[in-house]
C-alpha atoms as a PDB file:
ATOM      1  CA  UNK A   1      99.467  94.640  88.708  1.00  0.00           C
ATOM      2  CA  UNK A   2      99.285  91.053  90.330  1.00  0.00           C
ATOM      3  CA  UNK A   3     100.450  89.717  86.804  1.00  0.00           C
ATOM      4  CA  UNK A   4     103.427  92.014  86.312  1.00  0.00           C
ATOM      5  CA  UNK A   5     104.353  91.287  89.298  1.00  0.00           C
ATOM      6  CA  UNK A   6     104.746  87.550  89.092  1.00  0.00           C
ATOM      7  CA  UNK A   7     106.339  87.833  85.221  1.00  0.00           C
ATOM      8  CA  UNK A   8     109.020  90.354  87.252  1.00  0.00           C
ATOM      9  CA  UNK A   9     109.835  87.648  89.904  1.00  0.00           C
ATOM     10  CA  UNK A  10     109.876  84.992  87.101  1.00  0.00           C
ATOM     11  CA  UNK A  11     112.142  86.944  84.847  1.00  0.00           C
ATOM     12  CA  UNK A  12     114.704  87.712  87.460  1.00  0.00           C
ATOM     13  CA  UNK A  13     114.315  83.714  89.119  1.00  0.00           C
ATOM     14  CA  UNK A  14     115.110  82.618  85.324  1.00  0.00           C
ATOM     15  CA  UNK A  15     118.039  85.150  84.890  1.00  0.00           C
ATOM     16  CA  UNK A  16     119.951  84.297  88.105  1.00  0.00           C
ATOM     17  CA  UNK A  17     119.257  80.539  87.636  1.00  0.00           C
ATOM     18  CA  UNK A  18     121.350  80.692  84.245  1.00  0.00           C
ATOM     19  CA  UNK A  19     124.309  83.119  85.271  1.00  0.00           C
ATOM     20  CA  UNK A  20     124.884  80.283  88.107  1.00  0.00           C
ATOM     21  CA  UNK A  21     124.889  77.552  85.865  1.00  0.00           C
ATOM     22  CA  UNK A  22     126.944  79.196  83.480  1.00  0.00           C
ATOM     23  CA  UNK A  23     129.360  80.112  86.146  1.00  0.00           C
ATOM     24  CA  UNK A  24     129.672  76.771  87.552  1.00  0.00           C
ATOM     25  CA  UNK A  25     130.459  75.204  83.954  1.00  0.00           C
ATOM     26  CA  UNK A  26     132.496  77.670  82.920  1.00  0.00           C
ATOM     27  CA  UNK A  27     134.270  79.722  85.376  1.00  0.00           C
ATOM     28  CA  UNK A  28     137.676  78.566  87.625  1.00  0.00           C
ATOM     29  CA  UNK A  29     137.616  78.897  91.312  1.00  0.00           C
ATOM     30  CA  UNK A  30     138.671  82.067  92.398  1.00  0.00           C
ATOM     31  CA  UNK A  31     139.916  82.552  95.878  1.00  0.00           C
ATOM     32  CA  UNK A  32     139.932  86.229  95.487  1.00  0.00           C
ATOM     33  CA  UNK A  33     135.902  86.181  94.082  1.00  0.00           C
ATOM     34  CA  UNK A  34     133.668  89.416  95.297  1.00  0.00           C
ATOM     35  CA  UNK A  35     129.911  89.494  95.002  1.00  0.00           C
ATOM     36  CA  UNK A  36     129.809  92.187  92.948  1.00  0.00           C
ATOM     37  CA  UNK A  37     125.944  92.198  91.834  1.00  0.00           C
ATOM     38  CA  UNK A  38     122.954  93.637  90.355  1.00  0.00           C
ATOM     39  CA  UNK A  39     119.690  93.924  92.674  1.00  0.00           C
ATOM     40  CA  UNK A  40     116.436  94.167  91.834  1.00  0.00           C
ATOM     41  CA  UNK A  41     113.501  94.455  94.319  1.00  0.00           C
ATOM     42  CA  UNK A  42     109.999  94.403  94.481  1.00  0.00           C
ATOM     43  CA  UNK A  43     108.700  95.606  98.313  1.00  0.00           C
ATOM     44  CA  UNK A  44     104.761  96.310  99.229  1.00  0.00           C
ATOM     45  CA  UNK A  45     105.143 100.062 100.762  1.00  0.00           C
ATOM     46  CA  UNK A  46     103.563 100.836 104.398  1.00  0.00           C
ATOM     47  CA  UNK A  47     103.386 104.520 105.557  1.00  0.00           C
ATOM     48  CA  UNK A  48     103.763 104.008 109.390  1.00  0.00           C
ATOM     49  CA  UNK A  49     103.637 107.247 112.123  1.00  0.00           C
ATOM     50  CA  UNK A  50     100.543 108.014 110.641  1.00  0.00           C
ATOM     51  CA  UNK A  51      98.501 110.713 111.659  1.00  0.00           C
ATOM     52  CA  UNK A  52      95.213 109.995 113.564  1.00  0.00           C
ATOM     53  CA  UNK A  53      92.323 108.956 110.494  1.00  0.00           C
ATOM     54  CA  UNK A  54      94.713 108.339 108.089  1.00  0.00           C
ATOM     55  CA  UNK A  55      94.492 105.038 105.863  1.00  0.00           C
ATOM     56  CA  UNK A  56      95.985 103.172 103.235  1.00  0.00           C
ATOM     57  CA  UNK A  57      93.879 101.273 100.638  1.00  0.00           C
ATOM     58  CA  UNK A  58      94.917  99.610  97.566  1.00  0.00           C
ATOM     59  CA  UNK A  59      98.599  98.030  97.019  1.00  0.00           C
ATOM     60  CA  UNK A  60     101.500 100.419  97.011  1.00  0.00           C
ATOM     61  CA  UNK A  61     104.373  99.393  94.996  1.00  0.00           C
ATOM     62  CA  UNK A  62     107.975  99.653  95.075  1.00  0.00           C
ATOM     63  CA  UNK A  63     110.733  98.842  92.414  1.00  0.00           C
ATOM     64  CA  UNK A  64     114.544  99.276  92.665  1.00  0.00           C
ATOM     65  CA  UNK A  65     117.599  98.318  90.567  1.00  0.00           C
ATOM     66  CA  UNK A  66     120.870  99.234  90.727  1.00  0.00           C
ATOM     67  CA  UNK A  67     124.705  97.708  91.290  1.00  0.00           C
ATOM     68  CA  UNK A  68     126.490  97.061  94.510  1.00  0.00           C
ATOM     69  CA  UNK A  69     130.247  96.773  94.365  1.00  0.00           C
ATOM     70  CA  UNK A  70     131.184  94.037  97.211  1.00  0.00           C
ATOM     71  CA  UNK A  71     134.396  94.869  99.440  1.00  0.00           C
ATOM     72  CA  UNK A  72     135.671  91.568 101.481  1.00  0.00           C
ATOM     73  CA  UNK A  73     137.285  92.456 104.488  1.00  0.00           C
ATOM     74  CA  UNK A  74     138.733  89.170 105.879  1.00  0.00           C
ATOM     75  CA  UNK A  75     140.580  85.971 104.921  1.00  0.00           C
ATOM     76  CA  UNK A  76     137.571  84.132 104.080  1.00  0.00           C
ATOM     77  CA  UNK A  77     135.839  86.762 102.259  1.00  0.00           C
ATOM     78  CA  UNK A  78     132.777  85.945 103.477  1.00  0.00           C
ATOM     79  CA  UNK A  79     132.395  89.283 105.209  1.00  0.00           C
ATOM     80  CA  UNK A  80     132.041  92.321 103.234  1.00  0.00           C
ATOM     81  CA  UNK A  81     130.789  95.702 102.855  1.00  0.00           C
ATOM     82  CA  UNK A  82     128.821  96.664 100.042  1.00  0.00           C
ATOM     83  CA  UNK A  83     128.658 100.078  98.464  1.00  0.00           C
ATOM     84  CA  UNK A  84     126.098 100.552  95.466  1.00  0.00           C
ATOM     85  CA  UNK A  85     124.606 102.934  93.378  1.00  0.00           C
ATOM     86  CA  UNK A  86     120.298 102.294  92.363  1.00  0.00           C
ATOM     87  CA  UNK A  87     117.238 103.843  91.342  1.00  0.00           C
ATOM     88  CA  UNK A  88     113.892 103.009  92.625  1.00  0.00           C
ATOM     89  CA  UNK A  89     109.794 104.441  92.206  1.00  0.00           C
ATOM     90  CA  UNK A  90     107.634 104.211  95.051  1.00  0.00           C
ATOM     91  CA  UNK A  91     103.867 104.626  95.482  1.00  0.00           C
ATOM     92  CA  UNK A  92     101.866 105.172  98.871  1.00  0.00           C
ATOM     93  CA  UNK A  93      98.116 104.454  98.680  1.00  0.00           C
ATOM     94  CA  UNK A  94      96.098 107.373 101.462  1.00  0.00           C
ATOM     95  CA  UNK A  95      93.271 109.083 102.088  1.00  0.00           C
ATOM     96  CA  UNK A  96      94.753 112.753 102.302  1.00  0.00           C
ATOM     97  CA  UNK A  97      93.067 115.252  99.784  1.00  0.00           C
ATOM     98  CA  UNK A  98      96.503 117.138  98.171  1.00  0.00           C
ATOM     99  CA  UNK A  99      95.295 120.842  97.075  1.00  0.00           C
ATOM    100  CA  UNK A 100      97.208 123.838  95.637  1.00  0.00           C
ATOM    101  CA  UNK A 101      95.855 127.181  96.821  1.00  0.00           C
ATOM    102  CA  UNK A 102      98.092 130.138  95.612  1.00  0.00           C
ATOM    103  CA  UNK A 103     101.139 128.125  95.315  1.00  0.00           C
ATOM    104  CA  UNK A 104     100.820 126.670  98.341  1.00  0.00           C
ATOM    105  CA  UNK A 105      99.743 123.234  99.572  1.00  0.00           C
ATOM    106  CA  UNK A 106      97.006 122.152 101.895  1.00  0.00           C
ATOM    107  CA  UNK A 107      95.997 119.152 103.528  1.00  0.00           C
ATOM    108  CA  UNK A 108      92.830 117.247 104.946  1.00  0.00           C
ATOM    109  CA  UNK A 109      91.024 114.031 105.099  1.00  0.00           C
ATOM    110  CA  UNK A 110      88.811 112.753 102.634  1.00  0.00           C
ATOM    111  CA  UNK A 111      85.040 111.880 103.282  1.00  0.00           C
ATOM    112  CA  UNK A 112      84.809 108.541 101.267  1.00  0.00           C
ATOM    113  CA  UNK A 113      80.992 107.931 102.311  1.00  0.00           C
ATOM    114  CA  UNK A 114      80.946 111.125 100.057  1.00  0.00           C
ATOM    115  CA  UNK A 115      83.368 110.837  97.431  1.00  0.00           C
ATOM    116  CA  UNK A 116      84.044 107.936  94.959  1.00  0.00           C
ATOM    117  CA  UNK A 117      88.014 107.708  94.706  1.00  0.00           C
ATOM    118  CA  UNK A 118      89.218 105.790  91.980  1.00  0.00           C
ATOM    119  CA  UNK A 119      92.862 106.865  93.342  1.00  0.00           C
ATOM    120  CA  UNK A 120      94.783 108.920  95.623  1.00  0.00           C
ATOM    121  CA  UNK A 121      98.767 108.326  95.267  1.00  0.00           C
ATOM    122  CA  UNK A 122     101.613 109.586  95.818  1.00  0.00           C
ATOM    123  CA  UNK A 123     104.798 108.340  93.548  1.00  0.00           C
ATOM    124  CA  UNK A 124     108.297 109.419  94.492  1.00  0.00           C
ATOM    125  CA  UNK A 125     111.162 108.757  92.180  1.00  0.00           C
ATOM    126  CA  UNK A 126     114.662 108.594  93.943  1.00  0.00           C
ATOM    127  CA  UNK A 127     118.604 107.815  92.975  1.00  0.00           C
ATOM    128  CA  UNK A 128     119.649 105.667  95.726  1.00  0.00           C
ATOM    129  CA  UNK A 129     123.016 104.843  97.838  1.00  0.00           C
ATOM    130  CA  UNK A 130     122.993 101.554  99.571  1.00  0.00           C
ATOM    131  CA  UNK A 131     125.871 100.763 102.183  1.00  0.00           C
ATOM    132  CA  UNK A 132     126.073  97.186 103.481  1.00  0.00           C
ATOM    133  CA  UNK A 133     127.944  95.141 105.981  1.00  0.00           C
ATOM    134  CA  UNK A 134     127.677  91.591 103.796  1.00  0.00           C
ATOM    135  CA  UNK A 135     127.834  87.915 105.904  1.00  0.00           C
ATOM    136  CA  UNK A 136     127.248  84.778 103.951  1.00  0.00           C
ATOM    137  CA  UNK A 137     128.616  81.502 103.505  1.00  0.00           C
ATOM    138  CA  UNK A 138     129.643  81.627 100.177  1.00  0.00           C
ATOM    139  CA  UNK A 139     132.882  80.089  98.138  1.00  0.00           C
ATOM    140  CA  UNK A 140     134.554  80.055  95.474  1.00  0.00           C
ATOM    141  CA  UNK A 141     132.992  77.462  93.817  1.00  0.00           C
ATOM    142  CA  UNK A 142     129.703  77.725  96.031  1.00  0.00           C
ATOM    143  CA  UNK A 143     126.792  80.003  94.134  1.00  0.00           C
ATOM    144  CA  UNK A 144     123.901  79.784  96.183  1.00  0.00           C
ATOM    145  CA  UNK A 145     124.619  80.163  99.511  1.00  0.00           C
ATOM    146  CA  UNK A 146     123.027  82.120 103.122  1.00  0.00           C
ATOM    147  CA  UNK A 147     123.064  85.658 103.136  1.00  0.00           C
ATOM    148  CA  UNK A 148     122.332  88.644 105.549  1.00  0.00           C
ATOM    149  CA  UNK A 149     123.459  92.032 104.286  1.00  0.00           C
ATOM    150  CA  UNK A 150     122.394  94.718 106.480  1.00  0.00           C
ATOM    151  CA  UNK A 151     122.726  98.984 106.183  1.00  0.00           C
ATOM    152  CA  UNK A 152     121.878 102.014 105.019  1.00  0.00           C
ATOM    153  CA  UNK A 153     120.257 103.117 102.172  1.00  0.00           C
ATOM    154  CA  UNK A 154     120.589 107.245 100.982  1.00  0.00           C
ATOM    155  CA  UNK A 155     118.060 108.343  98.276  1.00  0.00           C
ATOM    156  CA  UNK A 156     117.267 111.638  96.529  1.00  0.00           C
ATOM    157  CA  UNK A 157     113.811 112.456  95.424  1.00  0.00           C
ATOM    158  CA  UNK A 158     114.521 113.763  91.700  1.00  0.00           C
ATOM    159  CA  UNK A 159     110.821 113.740  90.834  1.00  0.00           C
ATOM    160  CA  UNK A 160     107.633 113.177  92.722  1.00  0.00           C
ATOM    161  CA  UNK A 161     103.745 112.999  91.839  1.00  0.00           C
ATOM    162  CA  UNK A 162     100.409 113.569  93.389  1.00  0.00           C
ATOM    163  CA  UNK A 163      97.209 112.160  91.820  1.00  0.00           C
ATOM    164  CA  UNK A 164      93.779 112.262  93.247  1.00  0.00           C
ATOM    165  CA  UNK A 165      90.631 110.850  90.647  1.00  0.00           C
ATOM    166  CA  UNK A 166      87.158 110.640  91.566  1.00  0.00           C
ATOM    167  CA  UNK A 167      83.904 110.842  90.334  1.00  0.00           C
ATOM    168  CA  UNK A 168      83.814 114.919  90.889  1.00  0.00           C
ATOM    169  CA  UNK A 169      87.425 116.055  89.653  1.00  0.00           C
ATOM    170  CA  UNK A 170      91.070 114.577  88.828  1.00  0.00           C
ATOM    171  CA  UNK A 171      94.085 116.568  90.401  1.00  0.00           C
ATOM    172  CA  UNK A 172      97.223 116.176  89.221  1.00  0.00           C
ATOM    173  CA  UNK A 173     100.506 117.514  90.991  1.00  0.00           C
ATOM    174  CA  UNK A 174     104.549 117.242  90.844  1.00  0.00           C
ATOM    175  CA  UNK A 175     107.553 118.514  92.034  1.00  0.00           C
ATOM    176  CA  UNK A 176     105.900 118.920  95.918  1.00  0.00           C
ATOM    177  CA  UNK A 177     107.978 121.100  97.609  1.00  0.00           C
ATOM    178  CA  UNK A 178     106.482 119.880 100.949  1.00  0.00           C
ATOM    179  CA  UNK A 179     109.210 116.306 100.355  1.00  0.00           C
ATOM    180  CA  UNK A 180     112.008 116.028 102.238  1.00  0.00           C
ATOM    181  CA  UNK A 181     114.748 115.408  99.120  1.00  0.00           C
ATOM    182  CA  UNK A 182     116.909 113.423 101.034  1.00  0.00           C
ATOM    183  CA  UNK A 183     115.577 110.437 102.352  1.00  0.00           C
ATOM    184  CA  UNK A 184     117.148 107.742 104.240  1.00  0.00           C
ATOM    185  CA  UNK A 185     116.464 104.575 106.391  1.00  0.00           C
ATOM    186  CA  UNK A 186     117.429 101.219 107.355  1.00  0.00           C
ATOM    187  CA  UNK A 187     117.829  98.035 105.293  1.00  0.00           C
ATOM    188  CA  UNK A 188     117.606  93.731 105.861  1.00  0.00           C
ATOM    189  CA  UNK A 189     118.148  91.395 103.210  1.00  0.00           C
ATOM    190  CA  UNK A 190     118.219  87.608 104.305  1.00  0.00           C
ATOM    191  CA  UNK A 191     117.949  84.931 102.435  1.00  0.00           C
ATOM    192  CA  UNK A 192     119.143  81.551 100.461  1.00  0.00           C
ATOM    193  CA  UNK A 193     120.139  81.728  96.595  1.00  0.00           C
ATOM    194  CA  UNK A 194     117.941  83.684  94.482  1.00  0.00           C
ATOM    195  CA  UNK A 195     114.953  84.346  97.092  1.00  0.00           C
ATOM    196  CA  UNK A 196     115.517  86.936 100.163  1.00  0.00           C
ATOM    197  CA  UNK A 197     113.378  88.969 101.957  1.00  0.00           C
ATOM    198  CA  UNK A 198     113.808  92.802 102.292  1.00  0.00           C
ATOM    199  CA  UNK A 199     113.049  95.731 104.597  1.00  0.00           C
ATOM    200  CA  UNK A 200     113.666  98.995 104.476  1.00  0.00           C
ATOM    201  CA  UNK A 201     112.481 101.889 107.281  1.00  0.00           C
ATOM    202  CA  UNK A 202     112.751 105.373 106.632  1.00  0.00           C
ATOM    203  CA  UNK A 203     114.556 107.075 109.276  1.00  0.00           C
ATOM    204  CA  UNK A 204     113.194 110.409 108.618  1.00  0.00           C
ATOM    205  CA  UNK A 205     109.519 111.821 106.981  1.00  0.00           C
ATOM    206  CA  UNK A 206     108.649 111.499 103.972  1.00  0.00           C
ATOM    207  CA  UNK A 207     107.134 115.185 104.299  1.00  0.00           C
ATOM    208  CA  UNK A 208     108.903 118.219 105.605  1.00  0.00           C
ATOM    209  CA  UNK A 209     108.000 120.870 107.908  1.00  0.00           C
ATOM    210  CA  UNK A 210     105.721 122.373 106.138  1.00  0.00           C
ATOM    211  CA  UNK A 211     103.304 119.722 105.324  1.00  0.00           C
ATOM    212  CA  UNK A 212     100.361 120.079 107.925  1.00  0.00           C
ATOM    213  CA  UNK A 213      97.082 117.902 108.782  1.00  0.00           C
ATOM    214  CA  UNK A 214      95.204 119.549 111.290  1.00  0.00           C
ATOM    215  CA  UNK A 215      98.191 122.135 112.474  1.00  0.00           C
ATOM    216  CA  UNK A 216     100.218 119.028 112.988  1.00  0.00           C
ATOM    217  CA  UNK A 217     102.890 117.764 110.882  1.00  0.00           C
ATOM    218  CA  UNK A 218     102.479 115.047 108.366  1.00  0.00           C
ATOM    219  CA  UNK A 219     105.213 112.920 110.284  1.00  0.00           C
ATOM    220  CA  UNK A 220     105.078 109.284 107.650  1.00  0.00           C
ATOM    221  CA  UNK A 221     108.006 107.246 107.934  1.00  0.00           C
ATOM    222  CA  UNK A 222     108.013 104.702 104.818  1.00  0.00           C
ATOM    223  CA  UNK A 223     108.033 100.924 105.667  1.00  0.00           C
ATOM    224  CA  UNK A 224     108.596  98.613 103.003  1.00  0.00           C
ATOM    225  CA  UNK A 225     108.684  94.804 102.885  1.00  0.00           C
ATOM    226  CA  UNK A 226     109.539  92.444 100.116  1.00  0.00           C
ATOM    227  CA  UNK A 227     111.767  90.378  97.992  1.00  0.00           C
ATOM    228  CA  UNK A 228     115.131  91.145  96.653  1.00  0.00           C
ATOM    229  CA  UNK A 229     117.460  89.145  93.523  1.00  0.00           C
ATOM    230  CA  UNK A 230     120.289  89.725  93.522  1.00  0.00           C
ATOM    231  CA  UNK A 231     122.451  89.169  90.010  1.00  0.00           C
ATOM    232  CA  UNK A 232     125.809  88.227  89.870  1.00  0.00           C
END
């Protein structure tokens, strides 16, 4: 995972290097530029409002991609909003045992002084909406510049996955019905040139109503911190 990782943040540091150089040889000022631009990110996923004895362990992963159609709003056009259209996977690490009884599922906390897990993760796979308000200090003829975009991001969860192995059975679910579809939250990005960090917080559960731990309700709000590239 560690080496994927880096070749990812390689890849994209090598890409956006040459689009700026090529830009810079090749391209004519233009006073009326946008920042239209690809994004990719990478973020390390936190579950936070988490129920009493519940745990993350292991590295949960984010990815996201998508486009992001810049909109200057004054003279200098170095104020913008940003409206954009992505996809992204996410996985959270825990230690809650997922079970289907007669179609429906329960919830509890697993004994690991008792059980060997090998994994216990839960993968959602969303379409995504950012919305930005856009500063930077950016020019014409100026490619790498400050930035701090901040919004909203609206996803939909078109697929999702449960997985549970260890050393006495492997469960395998999808399609929960206990997700909330619609999830939204929060975003930062601030940075200089190719590097900038990103956060995102979910603004509503991950679960819905009827996911319970304990006869409460499974209440995680999704945290997630990392970098973002953006492409031009």
């Amino acid at each position: 995972m560690n080496i994927k990782l880096s070749l990812l943040v390689l890849c994209l540091t090598g890409i956006s290097f040459a689009q700026n150089k090529k830009k810079m040889i090749n391209s004519e000022p233009d006073n009326n530029y946008r920042e239209d631009q690809f994004y990719a990110s990478v973020t390390y996923n936190l579950l936070s409002n988490k129920p009493k004895d519940v745990s993350q362990s292991g590295f949960s992963t984010g990815f996201h991609f998508g486009f992001i159609r810049d909109m200057p709003i004054n003279e200098k056009r170095n104020k913008a909003i940003g409206l954009g259209l992505g996809i992204s996977s996410n996985s959270y690490n825990h230690n809650i045992g997922i079970v289907e009884v007669d179609n429906n599922l329960t919830y509890g906390i697993i004994d690991e002084s008792e059980i060997n897990v090998s994994k216990n993760k839960l993968t959602t796979y969303l379409v995504e909406v950012p919305l930005e308000f856009r500063w930077r200090t950016s020019t014409a003829t100026d490619y790498n510049f400050w930035r701090i975009y901040t919004g909203l991001k609206v996803g939909y969860i078109v697929y999702n996955t449960a997985t549970f192995q260890s050393n006495l059975e492997t469960i395998k679910l999808s399609n929960l019905n206990d997700l909330n579809s619609l999830q939204y939250g929060v975003t930062l990005s601030v940075g200089y040139g190719t590097w900038n960090f990103h956060a995102y917080y979910g603004l509503n559960s991950i679960f819905n109503t009827d996911a319970n731990l304990d006869d409460a309700n499974i209440d995680f709000r999704s945290f997630k911190i990392g970098l973002m590239f953006y492409l031009l």
